[in-house]
PDB file of N, CA and C in Angstrom:
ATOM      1  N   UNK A   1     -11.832   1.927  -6.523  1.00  0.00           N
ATOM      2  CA  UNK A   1     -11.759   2.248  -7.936  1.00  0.00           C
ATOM      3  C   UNK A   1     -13.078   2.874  -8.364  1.00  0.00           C
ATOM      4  N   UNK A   2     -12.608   4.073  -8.800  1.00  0.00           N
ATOM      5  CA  UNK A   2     -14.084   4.691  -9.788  1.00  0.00           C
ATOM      6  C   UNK A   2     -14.158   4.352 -10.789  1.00  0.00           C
ATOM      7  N   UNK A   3     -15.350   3.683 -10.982  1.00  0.00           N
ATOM      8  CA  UNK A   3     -15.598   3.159 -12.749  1.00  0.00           C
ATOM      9  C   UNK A   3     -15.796   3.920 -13.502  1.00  0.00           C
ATOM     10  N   UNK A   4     -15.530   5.635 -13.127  1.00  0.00           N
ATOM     11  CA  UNK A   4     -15.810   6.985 -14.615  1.00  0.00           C
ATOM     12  C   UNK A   4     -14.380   6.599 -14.856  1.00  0.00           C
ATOM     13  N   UNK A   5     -13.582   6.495 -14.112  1.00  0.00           N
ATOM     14  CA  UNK A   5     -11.916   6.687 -14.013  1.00  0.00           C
ATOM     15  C   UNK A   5     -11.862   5.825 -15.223  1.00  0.00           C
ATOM     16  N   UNK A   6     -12.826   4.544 -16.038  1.00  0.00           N
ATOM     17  CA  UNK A   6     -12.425   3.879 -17.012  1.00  0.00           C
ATOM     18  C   UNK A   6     -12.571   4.561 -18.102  1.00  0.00           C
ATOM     19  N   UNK A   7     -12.243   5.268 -18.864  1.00  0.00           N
ATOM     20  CA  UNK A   7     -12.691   6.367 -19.769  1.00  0.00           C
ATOM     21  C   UNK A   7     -11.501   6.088 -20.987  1.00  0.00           C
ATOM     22  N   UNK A   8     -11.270   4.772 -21.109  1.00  0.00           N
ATOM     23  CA  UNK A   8     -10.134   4.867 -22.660  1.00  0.00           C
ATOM     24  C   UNK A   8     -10.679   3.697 -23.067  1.00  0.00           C
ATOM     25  N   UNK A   9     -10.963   3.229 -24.261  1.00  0.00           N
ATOM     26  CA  UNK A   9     -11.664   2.120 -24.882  1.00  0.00           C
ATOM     27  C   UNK A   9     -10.250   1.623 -25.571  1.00  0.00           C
ATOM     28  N   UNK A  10     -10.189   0.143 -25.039  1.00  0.00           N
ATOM     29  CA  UNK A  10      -8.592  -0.513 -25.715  1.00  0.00           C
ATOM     30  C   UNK A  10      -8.915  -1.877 -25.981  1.00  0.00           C
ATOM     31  N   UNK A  11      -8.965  -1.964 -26.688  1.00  0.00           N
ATOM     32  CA  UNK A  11      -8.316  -3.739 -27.339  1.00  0.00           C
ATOM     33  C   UNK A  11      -7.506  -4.742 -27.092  1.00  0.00           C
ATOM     34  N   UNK A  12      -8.027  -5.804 -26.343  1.00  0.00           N
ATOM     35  CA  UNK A  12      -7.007  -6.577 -25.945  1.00  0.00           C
ATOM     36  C   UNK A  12      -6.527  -8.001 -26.757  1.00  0.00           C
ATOM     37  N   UNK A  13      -5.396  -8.463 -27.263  1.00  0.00           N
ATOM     38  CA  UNK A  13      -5.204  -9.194 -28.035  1.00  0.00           C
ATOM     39  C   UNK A  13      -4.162  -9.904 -28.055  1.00  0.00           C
ATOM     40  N   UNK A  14      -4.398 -11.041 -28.950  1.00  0.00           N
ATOM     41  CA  UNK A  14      -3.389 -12.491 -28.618  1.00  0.00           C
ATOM     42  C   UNK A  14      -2.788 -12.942 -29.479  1.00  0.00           C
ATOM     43  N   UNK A  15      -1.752 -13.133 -29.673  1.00  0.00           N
ATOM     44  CA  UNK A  15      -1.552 -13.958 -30.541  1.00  0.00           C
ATOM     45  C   UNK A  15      -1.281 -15.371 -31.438  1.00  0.00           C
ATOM     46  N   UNK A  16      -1.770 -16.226 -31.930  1.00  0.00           N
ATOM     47  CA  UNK A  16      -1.509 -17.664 -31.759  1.00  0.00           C
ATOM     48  C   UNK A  16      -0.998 -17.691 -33.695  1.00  0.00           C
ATOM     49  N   UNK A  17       0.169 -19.327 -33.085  1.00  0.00           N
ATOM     50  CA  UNK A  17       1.199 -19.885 -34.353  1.00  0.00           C
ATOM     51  C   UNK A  17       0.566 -20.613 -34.477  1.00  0.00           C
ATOM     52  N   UNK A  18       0.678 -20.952 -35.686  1.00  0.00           N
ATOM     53  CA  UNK A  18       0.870 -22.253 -36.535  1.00  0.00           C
ATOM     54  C   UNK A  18       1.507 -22.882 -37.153  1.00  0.00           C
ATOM     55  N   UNK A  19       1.675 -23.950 -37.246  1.00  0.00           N
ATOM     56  CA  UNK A  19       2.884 -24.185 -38.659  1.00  0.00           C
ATOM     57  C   UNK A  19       1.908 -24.280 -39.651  1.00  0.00           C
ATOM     58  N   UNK A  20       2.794 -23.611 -40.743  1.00  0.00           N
ATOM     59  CA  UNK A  20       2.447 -23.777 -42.115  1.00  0.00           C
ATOM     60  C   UNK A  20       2.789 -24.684 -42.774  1.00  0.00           C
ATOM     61  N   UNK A  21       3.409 -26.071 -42.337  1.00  0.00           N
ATOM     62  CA  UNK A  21       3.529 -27.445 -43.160  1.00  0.00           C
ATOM     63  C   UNK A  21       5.316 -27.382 -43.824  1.00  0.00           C
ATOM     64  N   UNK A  22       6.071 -26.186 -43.817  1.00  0.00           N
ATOM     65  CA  UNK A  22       7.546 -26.270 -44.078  1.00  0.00           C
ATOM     66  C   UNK A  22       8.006 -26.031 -43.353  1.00  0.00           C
ATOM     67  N   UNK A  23       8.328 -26.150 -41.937  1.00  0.00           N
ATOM     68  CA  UNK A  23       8.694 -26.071 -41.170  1.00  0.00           C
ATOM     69  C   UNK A  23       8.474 -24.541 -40.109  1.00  0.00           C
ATOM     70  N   UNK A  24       8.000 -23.358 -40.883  1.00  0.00           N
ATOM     71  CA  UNK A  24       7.566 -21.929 -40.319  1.00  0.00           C
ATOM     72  C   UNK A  24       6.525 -22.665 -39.680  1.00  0.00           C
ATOM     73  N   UNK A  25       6.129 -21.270 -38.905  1.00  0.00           N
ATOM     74  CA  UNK A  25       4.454 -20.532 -38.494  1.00  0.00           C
ATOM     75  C   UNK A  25       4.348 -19.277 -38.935  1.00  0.00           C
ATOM     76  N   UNK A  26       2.905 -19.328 -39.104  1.00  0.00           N
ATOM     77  CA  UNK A  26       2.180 -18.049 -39.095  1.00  0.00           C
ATOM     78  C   UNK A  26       1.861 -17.825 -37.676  1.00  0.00           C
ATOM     79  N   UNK A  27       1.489 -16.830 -37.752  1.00  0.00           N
ATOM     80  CA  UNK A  27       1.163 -15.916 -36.500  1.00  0.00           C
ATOM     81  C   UNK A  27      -0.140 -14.914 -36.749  1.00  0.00           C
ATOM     82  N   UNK A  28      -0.828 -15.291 -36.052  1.00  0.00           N
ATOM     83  CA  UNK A  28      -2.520 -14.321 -36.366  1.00  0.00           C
ATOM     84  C   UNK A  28      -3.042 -13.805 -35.180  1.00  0.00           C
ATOM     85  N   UNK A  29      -3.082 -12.587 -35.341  1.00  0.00           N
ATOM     86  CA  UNK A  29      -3.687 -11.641 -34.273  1.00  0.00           C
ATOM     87  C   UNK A  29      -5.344 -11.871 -33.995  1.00  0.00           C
ATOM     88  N   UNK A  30      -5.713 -12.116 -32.955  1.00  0.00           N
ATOM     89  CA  UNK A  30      -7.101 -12.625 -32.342  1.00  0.00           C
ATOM     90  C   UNK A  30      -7.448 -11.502 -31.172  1.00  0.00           C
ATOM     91  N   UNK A  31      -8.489 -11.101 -31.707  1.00  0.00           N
ATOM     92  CA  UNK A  31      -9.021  -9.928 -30.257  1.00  0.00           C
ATOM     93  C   UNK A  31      -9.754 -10.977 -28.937  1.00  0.00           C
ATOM     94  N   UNK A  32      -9.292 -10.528 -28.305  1.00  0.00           N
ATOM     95  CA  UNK A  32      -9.584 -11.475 -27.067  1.00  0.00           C
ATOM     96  C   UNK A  32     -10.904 -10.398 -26.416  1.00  0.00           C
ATOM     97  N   UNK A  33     -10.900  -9.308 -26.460  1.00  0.00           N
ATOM     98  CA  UNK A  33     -12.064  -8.778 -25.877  1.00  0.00           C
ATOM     99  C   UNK A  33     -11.731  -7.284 -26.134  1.00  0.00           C
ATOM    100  N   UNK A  34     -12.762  -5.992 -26.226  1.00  0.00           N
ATOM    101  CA  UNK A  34     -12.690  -5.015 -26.285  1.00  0.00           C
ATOM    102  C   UNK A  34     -13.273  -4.720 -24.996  1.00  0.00           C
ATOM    103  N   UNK A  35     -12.693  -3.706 -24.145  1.00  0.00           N
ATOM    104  CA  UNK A  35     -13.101  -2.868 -22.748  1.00  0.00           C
ATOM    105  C   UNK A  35     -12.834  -1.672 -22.606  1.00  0.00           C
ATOM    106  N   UNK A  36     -13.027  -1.245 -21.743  1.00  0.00           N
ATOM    107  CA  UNK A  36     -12.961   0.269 -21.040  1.00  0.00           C
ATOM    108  C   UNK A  36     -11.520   0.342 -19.932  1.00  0.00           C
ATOM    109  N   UNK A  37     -10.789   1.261 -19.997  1.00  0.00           N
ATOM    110  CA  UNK A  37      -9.606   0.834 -19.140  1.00  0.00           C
ATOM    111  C   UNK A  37      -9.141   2.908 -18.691  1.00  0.00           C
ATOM    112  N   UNK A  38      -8.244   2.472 -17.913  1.00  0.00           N
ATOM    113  CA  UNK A  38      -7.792   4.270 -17.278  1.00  0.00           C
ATOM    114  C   UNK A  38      -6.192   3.483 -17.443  1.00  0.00           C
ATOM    115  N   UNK A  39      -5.714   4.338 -18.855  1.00  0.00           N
ATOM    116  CA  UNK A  39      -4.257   4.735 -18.408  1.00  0.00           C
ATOM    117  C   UNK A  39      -3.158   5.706 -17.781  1.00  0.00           C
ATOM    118  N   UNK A  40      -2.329   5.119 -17.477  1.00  0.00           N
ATOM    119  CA  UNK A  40      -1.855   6.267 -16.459  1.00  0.00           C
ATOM    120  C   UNK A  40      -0.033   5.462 -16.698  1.00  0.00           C
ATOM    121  N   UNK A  41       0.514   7.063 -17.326  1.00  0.00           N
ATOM    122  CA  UNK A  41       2.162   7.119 -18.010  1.00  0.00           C
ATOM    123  C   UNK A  41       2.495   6.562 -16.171  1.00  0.00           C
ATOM    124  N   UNK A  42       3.743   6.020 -15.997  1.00  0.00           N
ATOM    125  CA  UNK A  42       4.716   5.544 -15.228  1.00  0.00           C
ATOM    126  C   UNK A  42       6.137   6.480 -14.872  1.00  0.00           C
ATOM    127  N   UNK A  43       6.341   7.160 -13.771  1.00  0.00           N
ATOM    128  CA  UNK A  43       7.076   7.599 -13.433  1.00  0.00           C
ATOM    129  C   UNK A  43       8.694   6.974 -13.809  1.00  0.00           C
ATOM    130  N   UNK A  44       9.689   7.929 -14.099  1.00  0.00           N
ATOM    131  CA  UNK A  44      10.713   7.126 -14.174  1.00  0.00           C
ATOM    132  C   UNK A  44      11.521   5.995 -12.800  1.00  0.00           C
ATOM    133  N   UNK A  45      10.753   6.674 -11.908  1.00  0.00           N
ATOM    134  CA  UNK A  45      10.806   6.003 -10.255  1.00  0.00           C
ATOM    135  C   UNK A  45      10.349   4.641 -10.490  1.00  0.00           C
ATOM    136  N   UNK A  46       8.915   5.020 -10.458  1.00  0.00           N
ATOM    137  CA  UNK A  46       7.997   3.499 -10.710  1.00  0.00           C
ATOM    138  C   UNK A  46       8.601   2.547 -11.891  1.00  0.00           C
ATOM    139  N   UNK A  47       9.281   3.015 -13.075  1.00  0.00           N
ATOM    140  CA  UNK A  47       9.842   1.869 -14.070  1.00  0.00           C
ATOM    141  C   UNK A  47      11.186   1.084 -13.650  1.00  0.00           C
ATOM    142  N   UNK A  48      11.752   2.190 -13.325  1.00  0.00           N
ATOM    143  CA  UNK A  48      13.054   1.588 -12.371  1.00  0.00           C
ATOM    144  C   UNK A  48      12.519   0.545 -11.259  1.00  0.00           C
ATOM    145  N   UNK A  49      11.462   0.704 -10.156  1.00  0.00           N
ATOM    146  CA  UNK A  49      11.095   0.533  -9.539  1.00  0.00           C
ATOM    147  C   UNK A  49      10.215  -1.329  -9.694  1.00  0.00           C
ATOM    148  N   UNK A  50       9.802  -1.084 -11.178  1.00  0.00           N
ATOM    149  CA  UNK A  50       9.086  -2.432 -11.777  1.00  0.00           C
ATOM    150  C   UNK A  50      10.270  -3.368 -12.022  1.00  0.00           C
ATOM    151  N   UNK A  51      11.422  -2.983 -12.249  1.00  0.00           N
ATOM    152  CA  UNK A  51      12.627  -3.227 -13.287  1.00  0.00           C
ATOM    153  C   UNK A  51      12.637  -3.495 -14.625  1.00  0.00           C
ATOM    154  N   UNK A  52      12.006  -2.155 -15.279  1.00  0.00           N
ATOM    155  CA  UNK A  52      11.207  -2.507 -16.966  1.00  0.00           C
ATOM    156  C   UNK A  52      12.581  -1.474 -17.167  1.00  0.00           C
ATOM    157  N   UNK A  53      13.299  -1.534 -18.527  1.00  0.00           N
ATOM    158  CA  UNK A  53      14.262  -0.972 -18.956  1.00  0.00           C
ATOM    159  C   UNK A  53      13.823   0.664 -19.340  1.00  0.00           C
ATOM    160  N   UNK A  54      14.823   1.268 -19.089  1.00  0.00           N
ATOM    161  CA  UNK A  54      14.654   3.009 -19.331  1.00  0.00           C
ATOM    162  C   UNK A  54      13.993   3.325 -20.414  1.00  0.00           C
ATOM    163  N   UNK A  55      14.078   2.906 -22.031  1.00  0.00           N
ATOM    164  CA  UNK A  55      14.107   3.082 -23.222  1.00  0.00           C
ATOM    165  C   UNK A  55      12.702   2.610 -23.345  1.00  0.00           C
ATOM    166  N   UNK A  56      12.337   2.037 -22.662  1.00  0.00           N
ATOM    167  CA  UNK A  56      10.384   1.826 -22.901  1.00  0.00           C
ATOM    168  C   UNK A  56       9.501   2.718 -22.150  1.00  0.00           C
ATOM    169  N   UNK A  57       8.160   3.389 -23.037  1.00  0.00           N
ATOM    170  CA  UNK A  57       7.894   4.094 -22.000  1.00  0.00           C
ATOM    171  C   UNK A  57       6.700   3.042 -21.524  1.00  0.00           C
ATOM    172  N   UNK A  58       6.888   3.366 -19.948  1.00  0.00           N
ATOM    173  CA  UNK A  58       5.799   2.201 -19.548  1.00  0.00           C
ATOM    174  C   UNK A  58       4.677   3.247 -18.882  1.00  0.00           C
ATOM    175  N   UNK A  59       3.461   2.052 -18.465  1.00  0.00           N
ATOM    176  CA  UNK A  59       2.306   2.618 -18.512  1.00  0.00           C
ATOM    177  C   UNK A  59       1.555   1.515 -17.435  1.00  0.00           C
ATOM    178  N   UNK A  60       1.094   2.072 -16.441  1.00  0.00           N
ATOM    179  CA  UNK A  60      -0.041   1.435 -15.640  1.00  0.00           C
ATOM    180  C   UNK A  60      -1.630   1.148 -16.434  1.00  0.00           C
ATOM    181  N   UNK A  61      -2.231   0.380 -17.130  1.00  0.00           N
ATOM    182  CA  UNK A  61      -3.448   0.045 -17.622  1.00  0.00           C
ATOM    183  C   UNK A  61      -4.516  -0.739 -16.689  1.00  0.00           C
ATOM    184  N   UNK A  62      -5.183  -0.192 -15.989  1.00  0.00           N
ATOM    185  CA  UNK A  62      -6.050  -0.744 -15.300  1.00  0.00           C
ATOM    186  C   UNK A  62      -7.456  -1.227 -15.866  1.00  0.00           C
ATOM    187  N   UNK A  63      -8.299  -2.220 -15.866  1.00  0.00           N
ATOM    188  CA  UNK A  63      -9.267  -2.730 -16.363  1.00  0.00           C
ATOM    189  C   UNK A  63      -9.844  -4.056 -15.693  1.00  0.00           C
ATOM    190  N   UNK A  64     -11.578  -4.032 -15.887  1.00  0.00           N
ATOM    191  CA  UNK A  64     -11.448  -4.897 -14.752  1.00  0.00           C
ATOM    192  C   UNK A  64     -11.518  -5.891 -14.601  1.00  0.00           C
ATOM    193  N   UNK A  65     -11.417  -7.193 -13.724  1.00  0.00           N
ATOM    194  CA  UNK A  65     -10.779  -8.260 -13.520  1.00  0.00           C
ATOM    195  C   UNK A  65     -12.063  -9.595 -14.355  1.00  0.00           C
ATOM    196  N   UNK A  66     -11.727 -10.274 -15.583  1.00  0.00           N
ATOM    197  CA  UNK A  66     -12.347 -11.182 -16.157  1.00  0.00           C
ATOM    198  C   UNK A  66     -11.922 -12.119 -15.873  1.00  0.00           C
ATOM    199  N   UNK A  67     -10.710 -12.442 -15.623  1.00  0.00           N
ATOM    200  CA  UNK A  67      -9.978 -13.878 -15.520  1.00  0.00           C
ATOM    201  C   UNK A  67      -9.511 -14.417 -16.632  1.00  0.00           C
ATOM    202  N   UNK A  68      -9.411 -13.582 -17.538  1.00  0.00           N
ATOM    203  CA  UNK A  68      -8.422 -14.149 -19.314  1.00  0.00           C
ATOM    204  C   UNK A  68      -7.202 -13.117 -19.397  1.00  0.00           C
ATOM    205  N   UNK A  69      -7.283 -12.788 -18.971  1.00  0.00           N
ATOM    206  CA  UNK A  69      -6.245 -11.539 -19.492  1.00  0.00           C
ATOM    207  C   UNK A  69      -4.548 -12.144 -18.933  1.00  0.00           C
ATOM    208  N   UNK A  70      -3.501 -12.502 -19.414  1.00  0.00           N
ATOM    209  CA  UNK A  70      -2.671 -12.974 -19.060  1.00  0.00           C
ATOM    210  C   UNK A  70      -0.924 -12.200 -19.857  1.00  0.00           C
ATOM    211  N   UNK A  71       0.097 -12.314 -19.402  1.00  0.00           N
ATOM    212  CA  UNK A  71       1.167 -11.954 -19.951  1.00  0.00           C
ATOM    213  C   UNK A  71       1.371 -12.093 -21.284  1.00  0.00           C
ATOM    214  N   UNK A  72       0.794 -12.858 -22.138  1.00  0.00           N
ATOM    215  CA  UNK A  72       0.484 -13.452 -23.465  1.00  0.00           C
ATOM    216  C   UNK A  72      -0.041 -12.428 -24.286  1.00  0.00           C
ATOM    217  N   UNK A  73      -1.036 -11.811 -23.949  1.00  0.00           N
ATOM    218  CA  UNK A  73      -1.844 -11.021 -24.772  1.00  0.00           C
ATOM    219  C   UNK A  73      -0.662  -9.868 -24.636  1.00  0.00           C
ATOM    220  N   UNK A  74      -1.694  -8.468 -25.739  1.00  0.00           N
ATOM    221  CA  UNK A  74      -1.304  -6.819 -25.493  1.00  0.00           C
ATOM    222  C   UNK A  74      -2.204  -6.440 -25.962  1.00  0.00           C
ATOM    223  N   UNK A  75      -1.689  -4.775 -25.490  1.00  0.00           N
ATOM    224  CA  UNK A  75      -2.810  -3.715 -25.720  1.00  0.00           C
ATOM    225  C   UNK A  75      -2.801  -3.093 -26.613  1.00  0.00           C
ATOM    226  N   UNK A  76      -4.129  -2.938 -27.374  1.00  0.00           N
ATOM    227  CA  UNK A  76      -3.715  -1.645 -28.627  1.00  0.00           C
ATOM    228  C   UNK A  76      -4.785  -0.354 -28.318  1.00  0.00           C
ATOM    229  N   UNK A  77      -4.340   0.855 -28.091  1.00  0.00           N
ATOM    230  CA  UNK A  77      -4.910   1.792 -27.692  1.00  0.00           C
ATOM    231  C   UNK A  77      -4.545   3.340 -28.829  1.00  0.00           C
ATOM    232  N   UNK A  78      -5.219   3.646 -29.438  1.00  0.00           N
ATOM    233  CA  UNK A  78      -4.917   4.684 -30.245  1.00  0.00           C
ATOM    234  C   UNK A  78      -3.770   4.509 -31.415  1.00  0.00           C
ATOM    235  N   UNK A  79      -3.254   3.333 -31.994  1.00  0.00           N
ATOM    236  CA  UNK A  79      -2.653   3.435 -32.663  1.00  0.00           C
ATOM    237  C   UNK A  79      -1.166   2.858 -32.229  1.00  0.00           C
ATOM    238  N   UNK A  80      -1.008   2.977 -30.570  1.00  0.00           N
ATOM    239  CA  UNK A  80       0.082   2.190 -30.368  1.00  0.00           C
ATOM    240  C   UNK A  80      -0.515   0.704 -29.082  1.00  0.00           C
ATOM    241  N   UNK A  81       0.821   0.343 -29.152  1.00  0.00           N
ATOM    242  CA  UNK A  81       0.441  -1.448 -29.166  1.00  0.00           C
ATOM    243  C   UNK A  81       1.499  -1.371 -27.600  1.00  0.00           C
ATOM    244  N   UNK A  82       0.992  -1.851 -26.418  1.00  0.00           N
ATOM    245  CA  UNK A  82       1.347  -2.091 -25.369  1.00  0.00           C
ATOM    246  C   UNK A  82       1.423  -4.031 -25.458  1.00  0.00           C
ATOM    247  N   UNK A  83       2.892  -4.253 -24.757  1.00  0.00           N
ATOM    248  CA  UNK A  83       3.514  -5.413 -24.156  1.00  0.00           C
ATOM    249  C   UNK A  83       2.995  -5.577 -22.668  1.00  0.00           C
ATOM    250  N   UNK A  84       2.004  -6.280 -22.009  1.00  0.00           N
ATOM    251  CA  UNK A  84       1.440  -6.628 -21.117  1.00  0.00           C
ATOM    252  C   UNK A  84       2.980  -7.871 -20.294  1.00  0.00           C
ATOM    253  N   UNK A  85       3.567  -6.918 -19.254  1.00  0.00           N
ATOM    254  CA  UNK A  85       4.777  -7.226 -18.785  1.00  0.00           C
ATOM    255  C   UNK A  85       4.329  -7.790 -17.358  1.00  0.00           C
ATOM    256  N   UNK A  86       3.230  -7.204 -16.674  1.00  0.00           N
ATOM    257  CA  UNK A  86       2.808  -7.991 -15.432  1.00  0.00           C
ATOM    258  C   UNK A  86       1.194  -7.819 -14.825  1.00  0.00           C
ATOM    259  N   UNK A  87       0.777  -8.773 -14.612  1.00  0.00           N
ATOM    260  CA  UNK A  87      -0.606  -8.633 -14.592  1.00  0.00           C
ATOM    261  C   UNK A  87      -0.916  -8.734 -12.747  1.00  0.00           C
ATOM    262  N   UNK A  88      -1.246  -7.474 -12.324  1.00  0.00           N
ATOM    263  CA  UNK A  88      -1.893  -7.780 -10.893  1.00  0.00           C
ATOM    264  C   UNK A  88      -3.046  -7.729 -10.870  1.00  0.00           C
ATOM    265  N   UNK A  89      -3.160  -8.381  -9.384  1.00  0.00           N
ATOM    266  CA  UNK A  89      -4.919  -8.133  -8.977  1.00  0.00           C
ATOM    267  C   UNK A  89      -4.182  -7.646  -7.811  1.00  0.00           C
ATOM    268  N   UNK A  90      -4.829  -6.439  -7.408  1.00  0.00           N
ATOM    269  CA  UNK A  90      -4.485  -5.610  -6.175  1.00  0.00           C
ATOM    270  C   UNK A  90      -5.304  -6.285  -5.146  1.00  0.00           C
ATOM    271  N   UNK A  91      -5.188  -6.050  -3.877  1.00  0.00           N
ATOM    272  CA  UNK A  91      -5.563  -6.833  -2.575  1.00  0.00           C
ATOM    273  C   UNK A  91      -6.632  -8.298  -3.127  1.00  0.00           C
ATOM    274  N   UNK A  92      -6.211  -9.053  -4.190  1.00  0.00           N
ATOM    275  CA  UNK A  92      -7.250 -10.220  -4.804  1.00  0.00           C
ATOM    276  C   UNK A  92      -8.042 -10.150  -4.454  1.00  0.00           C
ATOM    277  N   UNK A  93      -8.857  -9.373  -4.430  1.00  0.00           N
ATOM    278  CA  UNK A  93     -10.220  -8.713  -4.827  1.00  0.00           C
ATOM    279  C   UNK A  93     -10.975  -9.031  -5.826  1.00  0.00           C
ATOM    280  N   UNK A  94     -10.383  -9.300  -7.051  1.00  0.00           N
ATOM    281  CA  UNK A  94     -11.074 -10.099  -8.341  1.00  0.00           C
ATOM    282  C   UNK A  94     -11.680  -8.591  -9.047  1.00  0.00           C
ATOM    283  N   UNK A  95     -11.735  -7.289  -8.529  1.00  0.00           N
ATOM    284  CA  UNK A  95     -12.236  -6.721  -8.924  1.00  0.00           C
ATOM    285  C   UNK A  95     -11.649  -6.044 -10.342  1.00  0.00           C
ATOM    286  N   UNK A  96     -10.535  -5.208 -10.225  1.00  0.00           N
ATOM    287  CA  UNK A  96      -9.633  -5.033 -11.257  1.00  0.00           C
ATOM    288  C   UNK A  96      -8.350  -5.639 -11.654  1.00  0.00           C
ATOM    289  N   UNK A  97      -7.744  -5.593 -12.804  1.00  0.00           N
ATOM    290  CA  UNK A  97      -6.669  -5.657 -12.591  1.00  0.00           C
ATOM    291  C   UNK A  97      -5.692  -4.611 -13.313  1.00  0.00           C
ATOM    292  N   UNK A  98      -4.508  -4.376 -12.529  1.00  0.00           N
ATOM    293  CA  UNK A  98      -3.512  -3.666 -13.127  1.00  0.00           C
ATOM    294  C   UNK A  98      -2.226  -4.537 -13.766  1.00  0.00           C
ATOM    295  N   UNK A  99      -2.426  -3.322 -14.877  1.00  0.00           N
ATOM    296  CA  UNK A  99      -1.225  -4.137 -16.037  1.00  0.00           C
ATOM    297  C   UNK A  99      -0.318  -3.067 -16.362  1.00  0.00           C
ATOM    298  N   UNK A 100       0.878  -4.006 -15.738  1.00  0.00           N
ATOM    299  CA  UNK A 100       2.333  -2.696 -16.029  1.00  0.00           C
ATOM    300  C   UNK A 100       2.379  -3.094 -17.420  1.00  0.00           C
ATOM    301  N   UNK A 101       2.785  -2.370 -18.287  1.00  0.00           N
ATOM    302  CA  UNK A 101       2.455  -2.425 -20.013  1.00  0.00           C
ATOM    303  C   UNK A 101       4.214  -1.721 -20.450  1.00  0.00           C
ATOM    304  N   UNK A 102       4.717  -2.062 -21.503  1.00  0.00           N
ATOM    305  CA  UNK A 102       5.488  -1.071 -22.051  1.00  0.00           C
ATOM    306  C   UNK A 102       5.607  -1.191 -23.545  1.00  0.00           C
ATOM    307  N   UNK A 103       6.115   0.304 -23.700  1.00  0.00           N
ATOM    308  CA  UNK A 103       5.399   0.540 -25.482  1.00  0.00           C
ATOM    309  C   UNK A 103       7.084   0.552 -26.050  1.00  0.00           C
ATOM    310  N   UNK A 104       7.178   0.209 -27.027  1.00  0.00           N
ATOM    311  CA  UNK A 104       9.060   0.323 -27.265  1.00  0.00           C
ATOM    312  C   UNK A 104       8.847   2.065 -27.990  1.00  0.00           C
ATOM    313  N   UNK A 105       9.648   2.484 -27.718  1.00  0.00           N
ATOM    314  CA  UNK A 105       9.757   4.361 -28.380  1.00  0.00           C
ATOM    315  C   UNK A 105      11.041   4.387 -28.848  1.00  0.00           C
ATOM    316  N   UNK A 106      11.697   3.558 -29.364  1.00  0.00           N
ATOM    317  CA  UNK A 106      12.955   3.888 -30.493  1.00  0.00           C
ATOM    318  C   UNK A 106      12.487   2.672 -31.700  1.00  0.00           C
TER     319      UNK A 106
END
């Protein structure tokens, strides 16, 4: 991995409930960390291939490996908001990790 290759600044974030005392929750968005990441769009091969549904466009987000980053959180990058669908560490290396992501587009 080339670390110029990180060249998109994204936001990573969580969300946690509460109850509000009548039986709801609230829900409050918490930035878990701001980083440097390389995205890269997903072939219609590779989505089929993940088994992420046609109608999302998905997205490889690579960034590198802290040890918080989990299926829980997402990404917000320019205005749209990525669903963090699977989190690898390639050969567990600890070094990066890749996150198959998908954005809903209808």
């Amino acid at each position: 991995m080339q670390i110029g290759k990180l060249n998109k600044r994204v936001t990573i974030k969580s969300v946690t409930r509460a109850a509000d005392g009548i039986g709801g929750f609230n829900e409050t968005e918490t930035t878990v960390k701001e980083t440097w990441a390389q995205l890269r769009p997903l072939s219609a091969k590779e989505t089929l291939s993940y088994g992420l549904e046609l109608g999302d466009r998905a997205s490889e987000i690579t960034v590198m490996f802290d040890g918080t980053i989990n299926q829980t959180n997402f990404i917000l990058f320019g205005g749209r908001r990525y669903r963090i669908r699977s989190v690898v560490n390639p050969d567990e290396a600890k070094w990066v990790y890749k996150l198959i992501c998908t954005e809903r587009t209808d």
